[in-house]
C-alpha atoms as a PDB file:
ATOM      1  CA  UNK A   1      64.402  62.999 113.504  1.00  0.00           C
ATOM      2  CA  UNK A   2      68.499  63.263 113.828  1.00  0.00           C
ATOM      3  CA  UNK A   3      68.284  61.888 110.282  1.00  0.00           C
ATOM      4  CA  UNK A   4      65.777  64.137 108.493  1.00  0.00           C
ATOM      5  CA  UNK A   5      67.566  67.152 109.660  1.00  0.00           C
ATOM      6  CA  UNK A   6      70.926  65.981 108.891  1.00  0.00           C
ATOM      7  CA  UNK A   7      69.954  65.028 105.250  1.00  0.00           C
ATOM      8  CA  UNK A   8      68.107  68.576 104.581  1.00  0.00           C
ATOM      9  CA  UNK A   9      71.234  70.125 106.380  1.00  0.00           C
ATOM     10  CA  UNK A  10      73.523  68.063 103.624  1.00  0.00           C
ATOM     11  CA  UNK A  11      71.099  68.575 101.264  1.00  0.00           C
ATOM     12  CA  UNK A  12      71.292  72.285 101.162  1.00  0.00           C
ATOM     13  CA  UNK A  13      75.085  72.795 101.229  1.00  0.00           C
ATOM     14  CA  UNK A  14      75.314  73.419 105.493  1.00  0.00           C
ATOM     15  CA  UNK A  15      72.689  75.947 104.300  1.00  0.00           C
ATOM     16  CA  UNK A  16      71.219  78.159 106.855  1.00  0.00           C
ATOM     17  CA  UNK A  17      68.132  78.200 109.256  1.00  0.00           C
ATOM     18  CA  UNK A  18      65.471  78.972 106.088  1.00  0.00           C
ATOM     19  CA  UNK A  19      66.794  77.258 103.705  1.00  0.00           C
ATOM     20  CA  UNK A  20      66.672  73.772 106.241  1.00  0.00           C
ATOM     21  CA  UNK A  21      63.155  74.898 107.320  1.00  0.00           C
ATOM     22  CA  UNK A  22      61.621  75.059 103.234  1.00  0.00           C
ATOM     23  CA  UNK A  23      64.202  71.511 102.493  1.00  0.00           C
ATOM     24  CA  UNK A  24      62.421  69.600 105.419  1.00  0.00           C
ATOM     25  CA  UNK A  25      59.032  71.514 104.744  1.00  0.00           C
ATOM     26  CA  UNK A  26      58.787  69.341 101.229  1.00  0.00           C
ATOM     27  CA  UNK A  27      58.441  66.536 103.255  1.00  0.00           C
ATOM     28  CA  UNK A  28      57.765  66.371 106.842  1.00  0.00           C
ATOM     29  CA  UNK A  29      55.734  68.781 109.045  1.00  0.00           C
ATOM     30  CA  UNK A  30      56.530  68.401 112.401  1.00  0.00           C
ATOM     31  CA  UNK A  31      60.351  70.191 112.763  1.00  0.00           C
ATOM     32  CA  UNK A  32      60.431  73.143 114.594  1.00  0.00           C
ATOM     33  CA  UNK A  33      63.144  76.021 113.723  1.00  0.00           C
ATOM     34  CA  UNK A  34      64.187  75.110 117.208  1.00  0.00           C
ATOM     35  CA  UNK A  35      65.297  71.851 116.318  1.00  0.00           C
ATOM     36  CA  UNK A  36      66.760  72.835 113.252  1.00  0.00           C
ATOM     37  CA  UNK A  37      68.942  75.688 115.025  1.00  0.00           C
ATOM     38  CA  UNK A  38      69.359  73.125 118.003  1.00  0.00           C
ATOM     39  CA  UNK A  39      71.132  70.977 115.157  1.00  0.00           C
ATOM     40  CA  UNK A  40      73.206  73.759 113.450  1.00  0.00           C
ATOM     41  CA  UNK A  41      74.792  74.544 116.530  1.00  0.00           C
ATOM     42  CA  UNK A  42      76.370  71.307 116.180  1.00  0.00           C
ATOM     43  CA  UNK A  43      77.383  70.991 113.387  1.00  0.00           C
ATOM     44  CA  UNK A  44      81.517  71.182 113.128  1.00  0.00           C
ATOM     45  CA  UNK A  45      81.594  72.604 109.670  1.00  0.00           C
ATOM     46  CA  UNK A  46      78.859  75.435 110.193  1.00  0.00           C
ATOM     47  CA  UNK A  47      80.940  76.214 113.608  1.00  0.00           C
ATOM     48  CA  UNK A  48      84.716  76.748 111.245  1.00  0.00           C
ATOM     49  CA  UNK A  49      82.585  78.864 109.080  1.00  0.00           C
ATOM     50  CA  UNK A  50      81.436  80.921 111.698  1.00  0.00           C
ATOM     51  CA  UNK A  51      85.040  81.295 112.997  1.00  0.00           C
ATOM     52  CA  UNK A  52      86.451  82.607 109.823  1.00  0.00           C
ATOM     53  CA  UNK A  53      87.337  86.109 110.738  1.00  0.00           C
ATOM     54  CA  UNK A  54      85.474  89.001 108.971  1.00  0.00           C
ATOM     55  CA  UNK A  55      87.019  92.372 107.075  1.00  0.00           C
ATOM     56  CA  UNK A  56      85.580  95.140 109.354  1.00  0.00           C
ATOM     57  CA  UNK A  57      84.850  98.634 108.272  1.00  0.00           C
ATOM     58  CA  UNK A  58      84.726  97.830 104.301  1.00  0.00           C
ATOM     59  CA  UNK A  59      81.872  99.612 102.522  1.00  0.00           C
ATOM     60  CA  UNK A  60      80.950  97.514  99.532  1.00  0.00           C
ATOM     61  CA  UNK A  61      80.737  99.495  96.200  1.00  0.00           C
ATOM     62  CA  UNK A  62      78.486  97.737  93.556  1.00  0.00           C
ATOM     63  CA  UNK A  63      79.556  98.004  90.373  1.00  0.00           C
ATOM     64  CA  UNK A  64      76.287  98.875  88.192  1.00  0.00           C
ATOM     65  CA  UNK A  65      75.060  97.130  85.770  1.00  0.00           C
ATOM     66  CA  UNK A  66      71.762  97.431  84.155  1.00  0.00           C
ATOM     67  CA  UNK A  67      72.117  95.053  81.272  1.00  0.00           C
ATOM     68  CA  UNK A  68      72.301  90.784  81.889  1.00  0.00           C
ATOM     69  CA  UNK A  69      75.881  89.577  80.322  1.00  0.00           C
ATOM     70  CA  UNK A  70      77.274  93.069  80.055  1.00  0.00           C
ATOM     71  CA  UNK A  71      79.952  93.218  82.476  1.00  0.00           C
ATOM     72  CA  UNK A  72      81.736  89.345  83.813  1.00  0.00           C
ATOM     73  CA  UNK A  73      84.135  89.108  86.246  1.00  0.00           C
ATOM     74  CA  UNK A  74      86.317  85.617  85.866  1.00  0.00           C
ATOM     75  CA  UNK A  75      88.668  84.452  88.964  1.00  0.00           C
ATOM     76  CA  UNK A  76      90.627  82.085  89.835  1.00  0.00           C
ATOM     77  CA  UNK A  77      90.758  79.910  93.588  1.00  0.00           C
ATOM     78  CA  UNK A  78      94.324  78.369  94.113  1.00  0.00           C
ATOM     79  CA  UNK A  79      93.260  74.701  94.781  1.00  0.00           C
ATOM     80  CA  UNK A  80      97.172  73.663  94.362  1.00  0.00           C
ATOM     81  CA  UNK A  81      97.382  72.460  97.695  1.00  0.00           C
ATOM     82  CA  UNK A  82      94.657  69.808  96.952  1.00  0.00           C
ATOM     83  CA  UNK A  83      95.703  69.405  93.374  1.00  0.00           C
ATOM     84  CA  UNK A  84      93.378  66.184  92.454  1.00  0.00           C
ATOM     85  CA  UNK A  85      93.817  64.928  88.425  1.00  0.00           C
ATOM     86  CA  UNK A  86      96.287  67.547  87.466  1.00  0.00           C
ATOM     87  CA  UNK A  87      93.003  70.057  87.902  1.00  0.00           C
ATOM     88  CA  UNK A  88      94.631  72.879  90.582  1.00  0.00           C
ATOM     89  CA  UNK A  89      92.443  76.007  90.140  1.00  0.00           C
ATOM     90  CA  UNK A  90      88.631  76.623  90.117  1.00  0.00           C
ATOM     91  CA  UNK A  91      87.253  79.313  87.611  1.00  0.00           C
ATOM     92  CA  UNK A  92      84.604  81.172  89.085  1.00  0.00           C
ATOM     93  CA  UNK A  93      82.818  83.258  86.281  1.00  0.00           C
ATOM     94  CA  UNK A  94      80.564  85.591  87.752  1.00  0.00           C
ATOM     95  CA  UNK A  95      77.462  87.899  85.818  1.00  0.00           C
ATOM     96  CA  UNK A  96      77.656  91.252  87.602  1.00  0.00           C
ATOM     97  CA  UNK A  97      73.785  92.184  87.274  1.00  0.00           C
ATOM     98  CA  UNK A  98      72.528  88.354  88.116  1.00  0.00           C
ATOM     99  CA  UNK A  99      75.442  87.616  90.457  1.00  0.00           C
ATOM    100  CA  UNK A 100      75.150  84.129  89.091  1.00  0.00           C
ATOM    101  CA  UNK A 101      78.163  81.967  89.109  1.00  0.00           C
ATOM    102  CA  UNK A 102      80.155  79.323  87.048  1.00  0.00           C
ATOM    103  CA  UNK A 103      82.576  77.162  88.603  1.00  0.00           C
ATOM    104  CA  UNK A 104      84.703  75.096  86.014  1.00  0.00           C
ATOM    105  CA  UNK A 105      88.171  73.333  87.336  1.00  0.00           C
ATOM    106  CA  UNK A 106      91.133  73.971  85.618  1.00  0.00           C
ATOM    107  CA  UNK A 107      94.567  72.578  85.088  1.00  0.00           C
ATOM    108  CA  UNK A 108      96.611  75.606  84.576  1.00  0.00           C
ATOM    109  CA  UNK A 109      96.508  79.945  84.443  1.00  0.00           C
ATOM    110  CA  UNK A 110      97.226  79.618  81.019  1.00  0.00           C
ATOM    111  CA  UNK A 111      94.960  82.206  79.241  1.00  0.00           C
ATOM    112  CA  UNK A 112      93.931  79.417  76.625  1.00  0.00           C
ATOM    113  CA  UNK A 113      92.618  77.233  78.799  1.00  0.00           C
ATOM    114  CA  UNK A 114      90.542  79.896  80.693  1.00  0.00           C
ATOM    115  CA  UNK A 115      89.615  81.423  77.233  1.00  0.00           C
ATOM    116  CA  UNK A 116      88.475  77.615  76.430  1.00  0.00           C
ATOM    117  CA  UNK A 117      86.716  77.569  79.469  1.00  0.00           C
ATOM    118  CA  UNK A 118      85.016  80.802  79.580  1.00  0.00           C
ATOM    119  CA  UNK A 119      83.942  80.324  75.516  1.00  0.00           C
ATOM    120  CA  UNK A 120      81.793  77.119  76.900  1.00  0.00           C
ATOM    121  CA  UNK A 121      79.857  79.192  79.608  1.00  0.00           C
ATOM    122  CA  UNK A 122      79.593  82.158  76.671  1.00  0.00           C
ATOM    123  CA  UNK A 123      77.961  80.161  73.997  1.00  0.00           C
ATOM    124  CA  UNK A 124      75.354  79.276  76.525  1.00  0.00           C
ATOM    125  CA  UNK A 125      74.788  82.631  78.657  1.00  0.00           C
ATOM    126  CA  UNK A 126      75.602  85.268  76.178  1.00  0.00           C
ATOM    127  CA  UNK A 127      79.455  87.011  76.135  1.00  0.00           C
ATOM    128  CA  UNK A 128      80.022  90.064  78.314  1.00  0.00           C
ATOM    129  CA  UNK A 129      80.816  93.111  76.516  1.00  0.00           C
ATOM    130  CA  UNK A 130      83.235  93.357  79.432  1.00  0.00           C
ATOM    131  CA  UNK A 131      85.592  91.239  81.653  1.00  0.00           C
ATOM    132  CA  UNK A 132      87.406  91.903  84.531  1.00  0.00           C
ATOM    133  CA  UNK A 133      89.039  89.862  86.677  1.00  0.00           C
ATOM    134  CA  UNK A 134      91.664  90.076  89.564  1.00  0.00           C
ATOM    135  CA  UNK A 135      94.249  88.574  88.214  1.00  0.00           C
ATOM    136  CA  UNK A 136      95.322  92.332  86.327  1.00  0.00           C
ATOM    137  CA  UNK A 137      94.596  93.262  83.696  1.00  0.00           C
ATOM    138  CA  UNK A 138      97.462  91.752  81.344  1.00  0.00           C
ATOM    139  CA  UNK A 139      95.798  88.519  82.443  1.00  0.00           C
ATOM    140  CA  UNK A 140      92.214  89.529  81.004  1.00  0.00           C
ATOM    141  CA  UNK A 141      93.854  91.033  77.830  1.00  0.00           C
ATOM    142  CA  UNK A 142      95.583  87.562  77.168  1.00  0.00           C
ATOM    143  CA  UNK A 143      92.393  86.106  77.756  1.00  0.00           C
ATOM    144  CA  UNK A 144      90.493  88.190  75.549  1.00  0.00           C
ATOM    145  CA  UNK A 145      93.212  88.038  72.753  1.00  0.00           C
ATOM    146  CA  UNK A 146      92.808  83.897  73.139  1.00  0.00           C
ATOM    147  CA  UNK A 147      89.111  84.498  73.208  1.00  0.00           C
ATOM    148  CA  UNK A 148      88.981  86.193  69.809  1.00  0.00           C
ATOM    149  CA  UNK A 149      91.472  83.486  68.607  1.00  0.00           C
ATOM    150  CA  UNK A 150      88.192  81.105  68.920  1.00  0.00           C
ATOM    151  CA  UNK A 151      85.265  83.657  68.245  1.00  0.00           C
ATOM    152  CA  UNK A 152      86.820  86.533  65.899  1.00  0.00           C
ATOM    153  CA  UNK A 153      83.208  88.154  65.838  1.00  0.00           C
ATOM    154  CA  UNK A 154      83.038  88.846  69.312  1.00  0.00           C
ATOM    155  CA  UNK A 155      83.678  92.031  70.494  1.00  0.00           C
ATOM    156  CA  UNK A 156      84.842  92.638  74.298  1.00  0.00           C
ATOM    157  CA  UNK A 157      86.903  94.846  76.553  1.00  0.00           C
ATOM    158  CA  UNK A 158      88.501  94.576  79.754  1.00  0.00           C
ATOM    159  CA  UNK A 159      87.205  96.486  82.361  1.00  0.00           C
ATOM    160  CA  UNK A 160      89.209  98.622  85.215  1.00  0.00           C
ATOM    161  CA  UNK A 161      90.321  96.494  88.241  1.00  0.00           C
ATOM    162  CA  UNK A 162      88.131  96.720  90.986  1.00  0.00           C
ATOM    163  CA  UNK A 163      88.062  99.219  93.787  1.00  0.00           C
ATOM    164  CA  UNK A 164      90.076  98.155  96.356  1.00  0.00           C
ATOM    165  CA  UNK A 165      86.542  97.692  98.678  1.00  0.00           C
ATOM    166  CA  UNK A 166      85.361  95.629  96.482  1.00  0.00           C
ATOM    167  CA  UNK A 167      88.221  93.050  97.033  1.00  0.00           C
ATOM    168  CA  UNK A 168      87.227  91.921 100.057  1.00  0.00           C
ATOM    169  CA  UNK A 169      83.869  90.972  98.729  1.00  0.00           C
ATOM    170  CA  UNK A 170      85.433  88.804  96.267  1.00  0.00           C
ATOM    171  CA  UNK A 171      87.728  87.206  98.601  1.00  0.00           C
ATOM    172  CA  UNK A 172      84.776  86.202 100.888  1.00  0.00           C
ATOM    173  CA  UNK A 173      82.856  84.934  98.228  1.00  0.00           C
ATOM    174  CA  UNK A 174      86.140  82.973  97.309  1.00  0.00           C
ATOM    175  CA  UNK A 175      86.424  81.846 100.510  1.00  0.00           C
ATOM    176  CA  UNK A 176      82.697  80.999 100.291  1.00  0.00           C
ATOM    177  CA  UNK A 177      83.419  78.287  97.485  1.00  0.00           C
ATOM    178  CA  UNK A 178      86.277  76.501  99.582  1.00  0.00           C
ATOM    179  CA  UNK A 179      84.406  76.436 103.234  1.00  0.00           C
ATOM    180  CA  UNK A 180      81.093  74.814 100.949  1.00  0.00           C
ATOM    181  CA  UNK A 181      83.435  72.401  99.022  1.00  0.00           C
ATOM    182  CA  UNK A 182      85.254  71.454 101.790  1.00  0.00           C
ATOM    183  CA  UNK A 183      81.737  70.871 104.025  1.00  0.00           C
ATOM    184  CA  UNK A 184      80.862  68.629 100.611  1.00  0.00           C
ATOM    185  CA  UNK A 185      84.086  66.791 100.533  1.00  0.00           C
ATOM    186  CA  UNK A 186      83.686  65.955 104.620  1.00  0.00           C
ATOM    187  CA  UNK A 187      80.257  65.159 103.949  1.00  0.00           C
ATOM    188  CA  UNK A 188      80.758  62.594 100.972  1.00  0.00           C
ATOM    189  CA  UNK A 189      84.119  61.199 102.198  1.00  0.00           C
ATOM    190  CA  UNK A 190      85.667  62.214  99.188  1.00  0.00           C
ATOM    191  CA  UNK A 191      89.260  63.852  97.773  1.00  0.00           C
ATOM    192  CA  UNK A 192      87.267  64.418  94.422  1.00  0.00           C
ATOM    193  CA  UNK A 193      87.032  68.591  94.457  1.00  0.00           C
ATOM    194  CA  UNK A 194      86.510  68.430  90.894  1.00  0.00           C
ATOM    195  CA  UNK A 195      82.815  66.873  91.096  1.00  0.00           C
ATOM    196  CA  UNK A 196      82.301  68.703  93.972  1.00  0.00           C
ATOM    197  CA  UNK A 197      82.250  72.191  92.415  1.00  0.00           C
ATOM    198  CA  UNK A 198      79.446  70.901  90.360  1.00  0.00           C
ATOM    199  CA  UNK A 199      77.425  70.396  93.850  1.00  0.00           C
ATOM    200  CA  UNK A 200      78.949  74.118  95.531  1.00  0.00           C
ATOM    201  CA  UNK A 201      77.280  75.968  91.966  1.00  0.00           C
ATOM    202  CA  UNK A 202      74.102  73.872  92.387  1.00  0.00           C
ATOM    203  CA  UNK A 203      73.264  75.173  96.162  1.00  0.00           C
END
């Protein structure tokens, strides 16, 4: 039974209690949510998650969006410190209405190779009629500028920077992306971050 559990528990990312319970559902019927929270408990990487300390007393202001690829956020994790291939960030390109995310590794801030980057996840999604990002805004601006370099019909802006309560949601989501890469890189014995992004977006 150790087994089953630990593969759903791998299988969904360290995922929580109801995501386990509908993993091992597909296959067996006879795991309780007792066992499963029995097992989480456990589990060293779900405990230094738990740890991490949380911002108190921020109130979260959504930024509205109404429209699907109408407002993008892009940002960049420092991965330096586990630089693997020459690769030492992780793009995270976020839709504001969908909240869905991108994660592409990169070698460099260079605004060209995030423009290169962020054209890629464009062509297929549909391009934002406005990015943000905080990294400033001279950073977006020299994105955009490389942006229209490669797609001169495109029209975008960049937006305002964000409120400063909104910060600390995207630093926990950040944050999110390491603790669940690191969890996959424990979990598959491995240095390699840069195929392991590919498994973070997935979950």
């Amino acid at each position: 039974m150790f087994d089953i559990v630990r593969s759903s528990h791998i299988a969904t990312g360290h995922g929580g209690r109801d995501r386990m319970l509908k993993e091992v559902k597909k296959k067996y019927a006879n795991i309780s949510v007792q066992t499963i929270e029995q097992f989480k408990s456990l589990c060293t990487q779900c405990q230094k998650k738990r740890v991490r300390p949380k911002t108190t007393g921020v109130v979260v202001r959504p930024i509205l969006t109404k429209d699907f690829a109408c407002r993008g956020q892009v940002d960049l994790v420092d991965m330096q410190s586990m630089s693997y291939n020459g690769y030492r960030w992780i793009m995270v390109y976020q839709d504001h209405l969908t909240k869905f995310c991108v994660l592409h590794a990169v070698k460099s801030k260079r605004p060209v190779e995030i423009a290169s980057q962020l054209l890629d996840i464009f062509l297929l999604f549909g391009a934002p009629a406005i990015l943000q990002s905080d990294n400033g805004t001279e950073f977006t601006a020299n994105v955009i500028c490389e942006l229209k370099e490669f797609w001169p019909a495109r029209r975008m802006v960049h937006g305002k920077p964000r409120y400063p309560q909104i910060q600390g949601s995207v630093e926990r989501a950040n944050g999110d992306i390491k603790d669940m890469l690191v969890a996959w890189l424990t979990d598959n014995e491995s240095q390699d971050w840069v195929a392991g992004i590919k498994f973070v977006q997935f979950q």
